[in-house]
PDB file of N, CA and C in Angstrom:
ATOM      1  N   UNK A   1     -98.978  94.993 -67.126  1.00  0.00           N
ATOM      2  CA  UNK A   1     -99.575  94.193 -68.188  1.00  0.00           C
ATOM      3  C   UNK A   1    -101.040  93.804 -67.934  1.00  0.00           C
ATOM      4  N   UNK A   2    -101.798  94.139 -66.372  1.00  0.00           N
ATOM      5  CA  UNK A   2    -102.875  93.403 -66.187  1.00  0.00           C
ATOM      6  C   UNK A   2    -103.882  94.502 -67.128  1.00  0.00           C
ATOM      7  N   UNK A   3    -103.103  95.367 -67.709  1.00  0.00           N
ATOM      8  CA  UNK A   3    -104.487  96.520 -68.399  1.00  0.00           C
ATOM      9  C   UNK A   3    -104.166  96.503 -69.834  1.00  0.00           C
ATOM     10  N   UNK A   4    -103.137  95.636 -70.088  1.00  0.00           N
ATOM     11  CA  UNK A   4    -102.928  96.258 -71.336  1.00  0.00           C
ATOM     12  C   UNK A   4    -102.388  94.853 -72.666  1.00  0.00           C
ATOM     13  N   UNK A   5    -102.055  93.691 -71.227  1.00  0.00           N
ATOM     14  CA  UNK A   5    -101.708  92.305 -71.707  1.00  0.00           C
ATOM     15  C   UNK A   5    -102.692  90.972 -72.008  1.00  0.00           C
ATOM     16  N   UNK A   6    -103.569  90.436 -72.591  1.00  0.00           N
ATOM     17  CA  UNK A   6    -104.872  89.938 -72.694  1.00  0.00           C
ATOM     18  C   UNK A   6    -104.158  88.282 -72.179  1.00  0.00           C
ATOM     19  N   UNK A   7    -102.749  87.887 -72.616  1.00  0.00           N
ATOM     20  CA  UNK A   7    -102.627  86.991 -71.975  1.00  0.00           C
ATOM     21  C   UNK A   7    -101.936  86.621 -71.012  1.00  0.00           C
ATOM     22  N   UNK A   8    -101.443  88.144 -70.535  1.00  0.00           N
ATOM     23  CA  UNK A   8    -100.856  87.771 -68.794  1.00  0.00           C
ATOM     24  C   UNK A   8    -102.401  88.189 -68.229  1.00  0.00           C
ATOM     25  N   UNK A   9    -102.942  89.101 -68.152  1.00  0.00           N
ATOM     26  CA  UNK A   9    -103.902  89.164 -67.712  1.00  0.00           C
ATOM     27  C   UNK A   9    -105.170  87.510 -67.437  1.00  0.00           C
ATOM     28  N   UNK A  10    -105.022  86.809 -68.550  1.00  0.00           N
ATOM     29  CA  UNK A  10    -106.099  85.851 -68.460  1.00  0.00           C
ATOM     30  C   UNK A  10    -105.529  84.627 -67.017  1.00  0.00           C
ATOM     31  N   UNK A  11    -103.956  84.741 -67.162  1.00  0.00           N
ATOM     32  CA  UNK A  11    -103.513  84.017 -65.816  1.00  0.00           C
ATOM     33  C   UNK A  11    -103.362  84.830 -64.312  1.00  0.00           C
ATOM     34  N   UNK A  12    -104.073  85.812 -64.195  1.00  0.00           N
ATOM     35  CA  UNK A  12    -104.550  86.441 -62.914  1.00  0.00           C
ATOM     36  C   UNK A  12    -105.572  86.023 -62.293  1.00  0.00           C
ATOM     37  N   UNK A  13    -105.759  86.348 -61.156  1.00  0.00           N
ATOM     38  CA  UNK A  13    -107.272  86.084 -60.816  1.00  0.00           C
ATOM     39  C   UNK A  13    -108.553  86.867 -61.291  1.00  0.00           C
ATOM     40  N   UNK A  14    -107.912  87.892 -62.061  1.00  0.00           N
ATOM     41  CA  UNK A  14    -109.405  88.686 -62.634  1.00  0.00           C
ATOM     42  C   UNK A  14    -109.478  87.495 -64.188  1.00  0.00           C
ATOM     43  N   UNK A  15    -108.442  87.380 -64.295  1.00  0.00           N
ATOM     44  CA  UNK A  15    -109.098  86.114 -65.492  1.00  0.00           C
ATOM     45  C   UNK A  15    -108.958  87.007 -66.902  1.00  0.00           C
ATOM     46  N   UNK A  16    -108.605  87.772 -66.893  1.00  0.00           N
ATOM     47  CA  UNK A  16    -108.513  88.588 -68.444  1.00  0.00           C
ATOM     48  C   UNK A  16    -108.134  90.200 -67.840  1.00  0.00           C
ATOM     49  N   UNK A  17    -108.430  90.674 -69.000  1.00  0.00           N
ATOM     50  CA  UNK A  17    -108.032  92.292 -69.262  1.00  0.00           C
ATOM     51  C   UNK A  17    -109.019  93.329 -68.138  1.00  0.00           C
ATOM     52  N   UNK A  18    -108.739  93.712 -67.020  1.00  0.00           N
ATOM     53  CA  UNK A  18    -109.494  95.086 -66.565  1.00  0.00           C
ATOM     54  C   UNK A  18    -108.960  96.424 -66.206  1.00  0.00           C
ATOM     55  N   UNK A  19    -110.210  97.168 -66.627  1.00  0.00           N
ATOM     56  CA  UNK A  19    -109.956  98.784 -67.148  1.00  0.00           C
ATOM     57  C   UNK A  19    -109.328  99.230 -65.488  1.00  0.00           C
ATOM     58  N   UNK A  20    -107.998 100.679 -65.737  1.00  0.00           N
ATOM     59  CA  UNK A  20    -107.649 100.613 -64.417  1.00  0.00           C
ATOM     60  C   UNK A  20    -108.660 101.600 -63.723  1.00  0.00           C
ATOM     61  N   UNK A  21    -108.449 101.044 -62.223  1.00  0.00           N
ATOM     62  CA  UNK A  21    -109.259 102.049 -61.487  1.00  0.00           C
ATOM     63  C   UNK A  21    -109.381 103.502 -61.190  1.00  0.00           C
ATOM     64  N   UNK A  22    -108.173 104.356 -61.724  1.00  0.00           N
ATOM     65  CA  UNK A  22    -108.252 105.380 -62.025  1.00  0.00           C
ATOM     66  C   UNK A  22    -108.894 105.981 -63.246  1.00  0.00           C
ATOM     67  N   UNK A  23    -109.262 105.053 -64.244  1.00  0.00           N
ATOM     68  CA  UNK A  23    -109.550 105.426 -65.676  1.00  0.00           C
ATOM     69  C   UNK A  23    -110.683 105.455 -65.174  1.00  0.00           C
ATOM     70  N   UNK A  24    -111.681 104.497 -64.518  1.00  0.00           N
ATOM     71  CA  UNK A  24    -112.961 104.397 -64.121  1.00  0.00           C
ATOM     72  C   UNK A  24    -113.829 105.791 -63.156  1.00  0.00           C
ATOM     73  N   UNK A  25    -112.659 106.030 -62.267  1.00  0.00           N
ATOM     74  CA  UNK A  25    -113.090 107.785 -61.736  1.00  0.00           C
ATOM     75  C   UNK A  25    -112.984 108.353 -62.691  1.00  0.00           C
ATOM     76  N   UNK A  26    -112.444 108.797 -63.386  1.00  0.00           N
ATOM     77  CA  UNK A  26    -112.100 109.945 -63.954  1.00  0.00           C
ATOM     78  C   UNK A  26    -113.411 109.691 -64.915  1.00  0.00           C
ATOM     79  N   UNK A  27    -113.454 108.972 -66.008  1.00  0.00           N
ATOM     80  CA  UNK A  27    -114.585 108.426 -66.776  1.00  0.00           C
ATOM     81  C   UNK A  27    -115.436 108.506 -66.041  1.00  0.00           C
ATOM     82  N   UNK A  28    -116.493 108.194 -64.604  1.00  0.00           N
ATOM     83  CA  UNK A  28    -117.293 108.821 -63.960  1.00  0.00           C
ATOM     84  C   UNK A  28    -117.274 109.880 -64.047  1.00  0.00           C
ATOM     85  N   UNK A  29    -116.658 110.671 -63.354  1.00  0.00           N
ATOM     86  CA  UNK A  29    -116.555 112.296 -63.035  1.00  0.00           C
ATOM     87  C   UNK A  29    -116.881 112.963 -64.158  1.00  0.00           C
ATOM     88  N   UNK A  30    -115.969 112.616 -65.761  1.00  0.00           N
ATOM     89  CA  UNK A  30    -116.300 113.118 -66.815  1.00  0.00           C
ATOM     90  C   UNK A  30    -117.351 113.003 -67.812  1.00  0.00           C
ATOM     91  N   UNK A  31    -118.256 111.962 -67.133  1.00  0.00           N
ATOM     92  CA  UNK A  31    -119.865 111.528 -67.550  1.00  0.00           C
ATOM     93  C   UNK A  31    -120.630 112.581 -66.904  1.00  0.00           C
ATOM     94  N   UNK A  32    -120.560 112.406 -65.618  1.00  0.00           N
ATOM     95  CA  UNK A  32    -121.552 113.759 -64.718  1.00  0.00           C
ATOM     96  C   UNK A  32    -120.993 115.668 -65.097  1.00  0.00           C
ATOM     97  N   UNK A  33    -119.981 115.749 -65.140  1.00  0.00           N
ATOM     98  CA  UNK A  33    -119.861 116.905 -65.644  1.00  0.00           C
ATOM     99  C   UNK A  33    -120.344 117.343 -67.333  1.00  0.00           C
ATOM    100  N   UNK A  34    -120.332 116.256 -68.413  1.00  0.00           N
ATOM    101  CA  UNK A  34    -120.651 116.143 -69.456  1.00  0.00           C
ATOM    102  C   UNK A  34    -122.145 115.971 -69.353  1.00  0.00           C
ATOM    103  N   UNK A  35    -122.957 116.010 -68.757  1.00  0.00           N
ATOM    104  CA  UNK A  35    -124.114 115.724 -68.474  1.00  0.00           C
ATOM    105  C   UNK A  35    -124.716 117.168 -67.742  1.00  0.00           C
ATOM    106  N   UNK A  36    -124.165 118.024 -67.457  1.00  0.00           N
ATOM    107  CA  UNK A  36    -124.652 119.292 -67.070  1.00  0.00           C
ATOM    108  C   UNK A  36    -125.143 118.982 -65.808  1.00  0.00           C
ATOM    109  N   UNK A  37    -124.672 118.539 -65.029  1.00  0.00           N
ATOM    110  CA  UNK A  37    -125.226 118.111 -63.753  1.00  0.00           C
ATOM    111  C   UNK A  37    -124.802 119.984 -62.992  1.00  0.00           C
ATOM    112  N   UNK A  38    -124.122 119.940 -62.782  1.00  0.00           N
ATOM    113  CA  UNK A  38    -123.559 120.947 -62.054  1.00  0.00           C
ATOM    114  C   UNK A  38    -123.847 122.588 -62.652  1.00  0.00           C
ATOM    115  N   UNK A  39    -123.973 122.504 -64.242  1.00  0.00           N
ATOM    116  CA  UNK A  39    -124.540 123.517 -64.783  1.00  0.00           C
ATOM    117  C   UNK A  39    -122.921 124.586 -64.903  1.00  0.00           C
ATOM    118  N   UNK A  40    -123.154 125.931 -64.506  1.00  0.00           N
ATOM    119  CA  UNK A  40    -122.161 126.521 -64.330  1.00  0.00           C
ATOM    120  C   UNK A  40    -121.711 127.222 -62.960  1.00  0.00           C
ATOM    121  N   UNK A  41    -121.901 126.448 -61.889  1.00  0.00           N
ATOM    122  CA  UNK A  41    -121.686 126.251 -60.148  1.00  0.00           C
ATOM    123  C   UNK A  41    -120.742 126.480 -59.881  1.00  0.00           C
ATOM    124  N   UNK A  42    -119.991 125.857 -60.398  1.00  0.00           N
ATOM    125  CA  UNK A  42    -118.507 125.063 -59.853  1.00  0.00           C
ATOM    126  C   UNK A  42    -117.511 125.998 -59.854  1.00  0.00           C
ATOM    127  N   UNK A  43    -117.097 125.868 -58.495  1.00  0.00           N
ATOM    128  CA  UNK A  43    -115.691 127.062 -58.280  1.00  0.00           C
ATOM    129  C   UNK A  43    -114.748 126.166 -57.729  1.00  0.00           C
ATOM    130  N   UNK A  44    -114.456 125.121 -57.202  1.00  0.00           N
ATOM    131  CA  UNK A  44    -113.466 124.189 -56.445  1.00  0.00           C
ATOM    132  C   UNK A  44    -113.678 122.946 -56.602  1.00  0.00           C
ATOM    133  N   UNK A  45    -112.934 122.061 -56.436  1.00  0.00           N
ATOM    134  CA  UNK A  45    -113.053 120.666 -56.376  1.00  0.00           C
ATOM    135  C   UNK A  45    -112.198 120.590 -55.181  1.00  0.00           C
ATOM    136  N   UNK A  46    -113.184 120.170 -54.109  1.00  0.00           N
ATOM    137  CA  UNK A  46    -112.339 119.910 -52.718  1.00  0.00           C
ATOM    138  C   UNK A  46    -111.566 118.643 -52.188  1.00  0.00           C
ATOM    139  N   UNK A  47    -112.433 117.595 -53.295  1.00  0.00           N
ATOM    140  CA  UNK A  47    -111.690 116.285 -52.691  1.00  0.00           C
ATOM    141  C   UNK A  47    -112.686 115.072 -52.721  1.00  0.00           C
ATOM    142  N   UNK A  48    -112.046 113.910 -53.325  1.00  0.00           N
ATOM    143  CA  UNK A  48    -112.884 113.048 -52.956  1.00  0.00           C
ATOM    144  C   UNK A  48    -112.611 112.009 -52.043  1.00  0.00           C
ATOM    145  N   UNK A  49    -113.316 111.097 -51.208  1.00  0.00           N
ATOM    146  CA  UNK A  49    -113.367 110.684 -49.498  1.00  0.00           C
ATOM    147  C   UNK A  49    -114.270 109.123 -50.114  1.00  0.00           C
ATOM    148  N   UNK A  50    -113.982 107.965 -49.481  1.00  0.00           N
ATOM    149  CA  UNK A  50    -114.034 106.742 -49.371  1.00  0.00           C
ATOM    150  C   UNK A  50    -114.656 106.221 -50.596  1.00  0.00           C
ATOM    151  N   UNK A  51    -113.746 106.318 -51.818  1.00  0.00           N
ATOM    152  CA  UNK A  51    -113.596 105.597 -53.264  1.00  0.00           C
ATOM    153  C   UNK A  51    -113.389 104.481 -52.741  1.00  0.00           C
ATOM    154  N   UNK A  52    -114.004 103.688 -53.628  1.00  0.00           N
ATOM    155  CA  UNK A  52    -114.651 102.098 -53.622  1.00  0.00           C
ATOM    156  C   UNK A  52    -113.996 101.613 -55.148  1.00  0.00           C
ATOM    157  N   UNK A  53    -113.347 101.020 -55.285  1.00  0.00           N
ATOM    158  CA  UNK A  53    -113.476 100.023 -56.305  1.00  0.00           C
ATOM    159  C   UNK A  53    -113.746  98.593 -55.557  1.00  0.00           C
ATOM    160  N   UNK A  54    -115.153  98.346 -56.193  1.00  0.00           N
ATOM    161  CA  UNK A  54    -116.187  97.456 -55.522  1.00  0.00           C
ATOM    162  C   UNK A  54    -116.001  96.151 -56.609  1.00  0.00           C
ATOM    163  N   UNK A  55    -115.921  96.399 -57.900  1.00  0.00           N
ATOM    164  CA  UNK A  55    -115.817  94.969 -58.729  1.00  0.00           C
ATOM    165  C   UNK A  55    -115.256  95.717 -59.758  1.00  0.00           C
ATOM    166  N   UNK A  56    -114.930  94.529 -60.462  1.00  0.00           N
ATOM    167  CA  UNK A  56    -113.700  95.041 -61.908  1.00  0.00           C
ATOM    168  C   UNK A  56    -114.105  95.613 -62.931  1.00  0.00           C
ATOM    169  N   UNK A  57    -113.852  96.664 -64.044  1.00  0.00           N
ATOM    170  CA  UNK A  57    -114.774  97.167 -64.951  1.00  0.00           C
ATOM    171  C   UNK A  57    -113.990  96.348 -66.250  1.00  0.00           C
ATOM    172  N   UNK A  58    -114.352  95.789 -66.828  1.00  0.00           N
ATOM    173  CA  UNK A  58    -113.936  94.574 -68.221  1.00  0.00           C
ATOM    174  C   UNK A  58    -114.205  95.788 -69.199  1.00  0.00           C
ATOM    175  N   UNK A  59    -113.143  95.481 -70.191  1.00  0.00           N
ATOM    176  CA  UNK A  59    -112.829  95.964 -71.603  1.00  0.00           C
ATOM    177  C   UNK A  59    -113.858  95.801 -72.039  1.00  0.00           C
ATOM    178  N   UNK A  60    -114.596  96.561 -72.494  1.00  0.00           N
ATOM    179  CA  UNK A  60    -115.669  96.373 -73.815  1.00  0.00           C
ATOM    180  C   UNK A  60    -117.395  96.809 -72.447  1.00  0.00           C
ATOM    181  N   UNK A  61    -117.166  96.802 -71.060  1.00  0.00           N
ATOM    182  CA  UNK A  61    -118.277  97.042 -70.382  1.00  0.00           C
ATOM    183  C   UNK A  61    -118.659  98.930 -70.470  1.00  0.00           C
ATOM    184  N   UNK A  62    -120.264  98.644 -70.283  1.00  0.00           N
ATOM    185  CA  UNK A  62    -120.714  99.647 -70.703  1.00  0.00           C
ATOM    186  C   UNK A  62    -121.204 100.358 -69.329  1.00  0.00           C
ATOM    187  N   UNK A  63    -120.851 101.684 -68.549  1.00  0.00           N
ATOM    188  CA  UNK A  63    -120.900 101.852 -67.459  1.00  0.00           C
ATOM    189  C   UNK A  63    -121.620 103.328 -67.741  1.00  0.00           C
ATOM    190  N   UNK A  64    -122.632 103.557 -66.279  1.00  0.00           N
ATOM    191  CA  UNK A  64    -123.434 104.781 -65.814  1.00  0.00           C
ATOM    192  C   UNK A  64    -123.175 104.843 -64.648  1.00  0.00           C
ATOM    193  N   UNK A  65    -123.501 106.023 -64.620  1.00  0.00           N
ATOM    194  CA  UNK A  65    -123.257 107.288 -63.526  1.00  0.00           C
ATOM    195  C   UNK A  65    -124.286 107.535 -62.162  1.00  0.00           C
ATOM    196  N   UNK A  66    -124.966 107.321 -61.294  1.00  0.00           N
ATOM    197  CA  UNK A  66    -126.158 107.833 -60.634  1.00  0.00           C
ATOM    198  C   UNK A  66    -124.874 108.824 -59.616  1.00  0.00           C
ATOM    199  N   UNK A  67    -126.127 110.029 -59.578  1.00  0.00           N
ATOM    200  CA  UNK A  67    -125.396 111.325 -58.414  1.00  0.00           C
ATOM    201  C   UNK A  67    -126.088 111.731 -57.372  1.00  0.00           C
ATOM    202  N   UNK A  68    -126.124 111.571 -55.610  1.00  0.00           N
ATOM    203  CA  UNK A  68    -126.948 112.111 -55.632  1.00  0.00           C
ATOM    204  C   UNK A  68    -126.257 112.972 -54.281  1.00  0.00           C
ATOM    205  N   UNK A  69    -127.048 114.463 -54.203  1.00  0.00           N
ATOM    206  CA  UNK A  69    -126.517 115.515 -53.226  1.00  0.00           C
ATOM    207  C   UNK A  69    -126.889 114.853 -52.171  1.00  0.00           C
ATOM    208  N   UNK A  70    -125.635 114.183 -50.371  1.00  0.00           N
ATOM    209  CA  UNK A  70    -126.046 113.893 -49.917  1.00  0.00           C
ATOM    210  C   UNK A  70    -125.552 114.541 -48.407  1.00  0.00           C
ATOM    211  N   UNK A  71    -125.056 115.849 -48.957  1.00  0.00           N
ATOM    212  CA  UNK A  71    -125.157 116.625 -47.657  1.00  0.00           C
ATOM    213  C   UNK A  71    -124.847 117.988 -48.483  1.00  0.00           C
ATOM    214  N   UNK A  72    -125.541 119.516 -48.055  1.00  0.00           N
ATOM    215  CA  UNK A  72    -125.212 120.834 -48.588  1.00  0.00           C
ATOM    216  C   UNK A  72    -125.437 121.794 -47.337  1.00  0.00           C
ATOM    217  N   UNK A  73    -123.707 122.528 -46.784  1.00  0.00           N
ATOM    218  CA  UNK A  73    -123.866 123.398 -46.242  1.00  0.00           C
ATOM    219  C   UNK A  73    -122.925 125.041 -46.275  1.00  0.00           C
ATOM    220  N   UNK A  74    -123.491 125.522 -45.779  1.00  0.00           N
ATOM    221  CA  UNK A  74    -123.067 127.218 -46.128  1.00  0.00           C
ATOM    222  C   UNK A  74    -121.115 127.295 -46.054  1.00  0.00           C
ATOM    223  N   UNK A  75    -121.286 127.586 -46.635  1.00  0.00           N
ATOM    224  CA  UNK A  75    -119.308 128.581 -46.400  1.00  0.00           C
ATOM    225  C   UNK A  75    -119.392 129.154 -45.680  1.00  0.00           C
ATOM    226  N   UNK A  76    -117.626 130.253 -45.925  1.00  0.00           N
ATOM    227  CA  UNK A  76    -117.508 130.838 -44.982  1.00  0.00           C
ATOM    228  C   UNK A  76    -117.868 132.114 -46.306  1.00  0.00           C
ATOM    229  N   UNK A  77    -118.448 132.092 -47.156  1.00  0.00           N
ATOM    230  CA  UNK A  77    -118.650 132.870 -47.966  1.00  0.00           C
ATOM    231  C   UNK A  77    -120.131 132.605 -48.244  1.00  0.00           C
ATOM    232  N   UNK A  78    -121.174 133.938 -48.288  1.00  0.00           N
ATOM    233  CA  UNK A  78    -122.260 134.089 -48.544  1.00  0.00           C
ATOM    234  C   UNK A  78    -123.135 133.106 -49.911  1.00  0.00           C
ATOM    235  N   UNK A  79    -122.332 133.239 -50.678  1.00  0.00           N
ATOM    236  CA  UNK A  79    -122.288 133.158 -52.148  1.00  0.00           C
ATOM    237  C   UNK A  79    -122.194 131.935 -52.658  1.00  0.00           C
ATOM    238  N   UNK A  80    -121.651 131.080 -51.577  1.00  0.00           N
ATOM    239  CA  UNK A  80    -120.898 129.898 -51.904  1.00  0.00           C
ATOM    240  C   UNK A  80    -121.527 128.770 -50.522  1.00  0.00           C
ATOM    241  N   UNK A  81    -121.439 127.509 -51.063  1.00  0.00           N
ATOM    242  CA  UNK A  81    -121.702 126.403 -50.047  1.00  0.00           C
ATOM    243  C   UNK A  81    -120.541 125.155 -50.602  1.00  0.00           C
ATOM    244  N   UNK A  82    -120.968 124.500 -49.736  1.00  0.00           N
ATOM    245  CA  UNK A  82    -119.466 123.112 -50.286  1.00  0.00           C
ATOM    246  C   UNK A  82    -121.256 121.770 -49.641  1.00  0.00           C
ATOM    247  N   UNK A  83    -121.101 121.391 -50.976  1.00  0.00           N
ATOM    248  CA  UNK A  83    -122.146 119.972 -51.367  1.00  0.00           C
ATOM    249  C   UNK A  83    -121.048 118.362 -51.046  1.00  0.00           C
ATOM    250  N   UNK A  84    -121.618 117.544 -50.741  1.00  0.00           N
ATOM    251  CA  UNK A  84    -121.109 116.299 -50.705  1.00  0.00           C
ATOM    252  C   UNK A  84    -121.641 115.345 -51.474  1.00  0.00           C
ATOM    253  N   UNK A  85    -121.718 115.491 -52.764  1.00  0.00           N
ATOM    254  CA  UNK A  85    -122.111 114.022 -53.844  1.00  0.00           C
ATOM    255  C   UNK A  85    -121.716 112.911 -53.998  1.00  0.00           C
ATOM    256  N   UNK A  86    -122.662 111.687 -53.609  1.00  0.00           N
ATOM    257  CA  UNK A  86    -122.180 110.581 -53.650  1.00  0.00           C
ATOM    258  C   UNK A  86    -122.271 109.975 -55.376  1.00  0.00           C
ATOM    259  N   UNK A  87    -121.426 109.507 -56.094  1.00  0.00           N
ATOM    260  CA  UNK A  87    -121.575 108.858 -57.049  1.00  0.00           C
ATOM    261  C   UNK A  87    -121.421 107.560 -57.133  1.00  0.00           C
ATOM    262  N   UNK A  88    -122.432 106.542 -57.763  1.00  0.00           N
ATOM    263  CA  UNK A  88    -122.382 105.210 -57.478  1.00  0.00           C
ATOM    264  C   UNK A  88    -122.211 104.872 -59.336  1.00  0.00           C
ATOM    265  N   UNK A  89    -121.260 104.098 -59.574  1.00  0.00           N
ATOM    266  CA  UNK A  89    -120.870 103.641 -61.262  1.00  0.00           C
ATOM    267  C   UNK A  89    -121.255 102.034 -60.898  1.00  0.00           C
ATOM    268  N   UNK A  90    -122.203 101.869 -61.962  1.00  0.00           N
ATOM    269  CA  UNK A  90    -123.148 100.713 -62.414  1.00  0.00           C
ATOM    270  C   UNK A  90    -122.222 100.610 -63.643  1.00  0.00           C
ATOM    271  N   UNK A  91    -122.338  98.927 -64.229  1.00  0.00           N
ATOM    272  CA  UNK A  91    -121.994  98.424 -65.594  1.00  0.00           C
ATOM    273  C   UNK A  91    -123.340  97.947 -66.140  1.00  0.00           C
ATOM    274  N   UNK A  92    -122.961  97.500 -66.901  1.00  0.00           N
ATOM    275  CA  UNK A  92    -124.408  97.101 -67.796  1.00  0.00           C
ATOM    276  C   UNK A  92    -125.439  96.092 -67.307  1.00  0.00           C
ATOM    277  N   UNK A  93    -124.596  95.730 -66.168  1.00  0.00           N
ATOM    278  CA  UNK A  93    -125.804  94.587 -65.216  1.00  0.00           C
ATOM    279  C   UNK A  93    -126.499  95.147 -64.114  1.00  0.00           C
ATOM    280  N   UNK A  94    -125.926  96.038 -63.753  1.00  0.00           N
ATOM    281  CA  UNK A  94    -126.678  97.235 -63.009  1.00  0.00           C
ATOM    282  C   UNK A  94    -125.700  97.076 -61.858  1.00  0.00           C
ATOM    283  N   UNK A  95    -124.654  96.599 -61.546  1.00  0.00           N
ATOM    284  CA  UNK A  95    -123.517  96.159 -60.501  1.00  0.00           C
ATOM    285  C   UNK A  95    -123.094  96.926 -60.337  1.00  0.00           C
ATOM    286  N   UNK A  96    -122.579  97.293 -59.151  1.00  0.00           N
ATOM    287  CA  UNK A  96    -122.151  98.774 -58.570  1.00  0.00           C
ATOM    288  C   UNK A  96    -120.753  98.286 -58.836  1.00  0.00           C
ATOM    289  N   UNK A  97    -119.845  98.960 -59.260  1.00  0.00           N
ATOM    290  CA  UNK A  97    -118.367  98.721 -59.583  1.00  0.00           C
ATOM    291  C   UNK A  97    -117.514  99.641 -59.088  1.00  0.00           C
ATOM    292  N   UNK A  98    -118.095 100.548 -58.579  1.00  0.00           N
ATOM    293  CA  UNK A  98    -117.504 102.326 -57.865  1.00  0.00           C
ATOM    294  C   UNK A  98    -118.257 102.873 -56.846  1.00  0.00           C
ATOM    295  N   UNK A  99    -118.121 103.641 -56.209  1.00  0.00           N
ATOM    296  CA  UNK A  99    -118.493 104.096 -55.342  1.00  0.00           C
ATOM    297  C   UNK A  99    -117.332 105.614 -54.785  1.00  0.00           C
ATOM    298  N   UNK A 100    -118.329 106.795 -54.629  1.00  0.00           N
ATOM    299  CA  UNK A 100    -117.143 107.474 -53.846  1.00  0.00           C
ATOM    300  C   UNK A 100    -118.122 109.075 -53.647  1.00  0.00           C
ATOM    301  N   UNK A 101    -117.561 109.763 -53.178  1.00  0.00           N
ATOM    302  CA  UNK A 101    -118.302 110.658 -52.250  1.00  0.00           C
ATOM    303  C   UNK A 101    -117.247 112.119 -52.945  1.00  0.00           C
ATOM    304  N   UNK A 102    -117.823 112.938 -53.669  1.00  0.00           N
ATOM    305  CA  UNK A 102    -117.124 113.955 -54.206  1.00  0.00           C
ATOM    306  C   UNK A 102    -117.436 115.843 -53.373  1.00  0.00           C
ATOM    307  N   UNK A 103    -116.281 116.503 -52.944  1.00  0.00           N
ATOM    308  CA  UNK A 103    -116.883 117.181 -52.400  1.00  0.00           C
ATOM    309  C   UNK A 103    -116.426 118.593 -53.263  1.00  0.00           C
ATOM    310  N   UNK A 104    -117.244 119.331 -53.181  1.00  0.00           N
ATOM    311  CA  UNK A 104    -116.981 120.714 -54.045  1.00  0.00           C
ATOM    312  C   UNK A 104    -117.688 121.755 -53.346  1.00  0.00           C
ATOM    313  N   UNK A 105    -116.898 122.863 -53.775  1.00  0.00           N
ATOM    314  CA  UNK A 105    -117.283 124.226 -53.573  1.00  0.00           C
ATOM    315  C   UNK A 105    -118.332 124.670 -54.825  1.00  0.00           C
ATOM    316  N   UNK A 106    -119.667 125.478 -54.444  1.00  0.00           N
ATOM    317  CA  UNK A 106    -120.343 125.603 -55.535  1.00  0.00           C
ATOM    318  C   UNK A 106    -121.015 126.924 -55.051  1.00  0.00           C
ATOM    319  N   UNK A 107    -121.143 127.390 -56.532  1.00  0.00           N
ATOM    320  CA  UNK A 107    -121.551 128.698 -56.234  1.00  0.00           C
ATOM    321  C   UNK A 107    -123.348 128.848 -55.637  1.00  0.00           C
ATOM    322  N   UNK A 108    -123.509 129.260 -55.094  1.00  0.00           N
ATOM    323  CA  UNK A 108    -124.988 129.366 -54.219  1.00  0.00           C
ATOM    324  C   UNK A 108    -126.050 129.898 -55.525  1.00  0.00           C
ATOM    325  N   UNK A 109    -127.076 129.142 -55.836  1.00  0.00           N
ATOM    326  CA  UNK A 109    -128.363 129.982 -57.132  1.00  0.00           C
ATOM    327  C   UNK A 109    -128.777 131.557 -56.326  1.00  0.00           C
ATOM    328  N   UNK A 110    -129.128 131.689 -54.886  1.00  0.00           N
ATOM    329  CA  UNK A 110    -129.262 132.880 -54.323  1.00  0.00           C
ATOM    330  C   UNK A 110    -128.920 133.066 -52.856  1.00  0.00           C
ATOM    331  N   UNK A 111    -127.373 133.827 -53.092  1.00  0.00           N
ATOM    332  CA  UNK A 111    -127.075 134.114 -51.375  1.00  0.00           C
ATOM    333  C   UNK A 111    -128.125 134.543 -50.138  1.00  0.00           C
ATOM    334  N   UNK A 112    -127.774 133.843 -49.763  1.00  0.00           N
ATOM    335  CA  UNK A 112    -129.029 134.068 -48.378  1.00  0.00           C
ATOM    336  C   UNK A 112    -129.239 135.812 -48.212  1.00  0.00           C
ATOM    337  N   UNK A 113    -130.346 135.921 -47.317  1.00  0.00           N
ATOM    338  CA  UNK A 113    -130.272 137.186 -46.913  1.00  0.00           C
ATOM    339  C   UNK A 113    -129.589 137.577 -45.183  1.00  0.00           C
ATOM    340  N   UNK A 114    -129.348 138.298 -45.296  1.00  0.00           N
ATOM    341  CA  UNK A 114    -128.492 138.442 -43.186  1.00  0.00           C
ATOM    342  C   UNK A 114    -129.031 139.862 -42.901  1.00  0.00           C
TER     343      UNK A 114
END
């Protein structure tokens, strides 16, 4: 009921209705991919590693995305590297409410030479 009940929710300690924390990844993830971040790269989704739900996201809050590549190294395939993107989800006060580190397989713009 805490996501979906406005007045069991208001006798919690969040004090009202908040969005669940899975709705909030996924709604990230599906902002940055909707945003052409990745373009047409993407061959795997390897996993994501120390998700943060940092503060509560409230019904009716208006939330962004920042991405940034914070580690990229080679495969075991020429063609291909596996990137580590950190994504940080801001609400409309600029409050970090998420946090989490996404890792993927992506296709290389030009395989090295050997």
């Amino acid at each position: 009921p805490l996501h979906t009940d406005e007045v069991y929710a208001r006798g919690t300690h969040f004090g009202g209705r908040v969005v669940h924390g899975p709705f909030t990844f996924a709604l990230a993830v599906g902002l940055v991919e909707r945003s052409g971040f990745y373009g047409d790269s993407i061959l795997a989704w390897l996993g994501c590693e120390r998700l943060r739900a940092i503060l509560p996201v409230r019904v009716g809050d208006t939330l962004s995305v920042e991405v940034e590549v914070t580690e990229a190294r080679e495969s075991s395939e020429p063609d291909r590297g596996v990137a580590r993107i950190h994504y940080t989800v801001r609400n409309q006060r600029a409050e970090v409410v998420m946090e989490f580190d996404f890792l993927m397989l992506l296709r290389r713009a030009e395989p090295p030479n050997r």
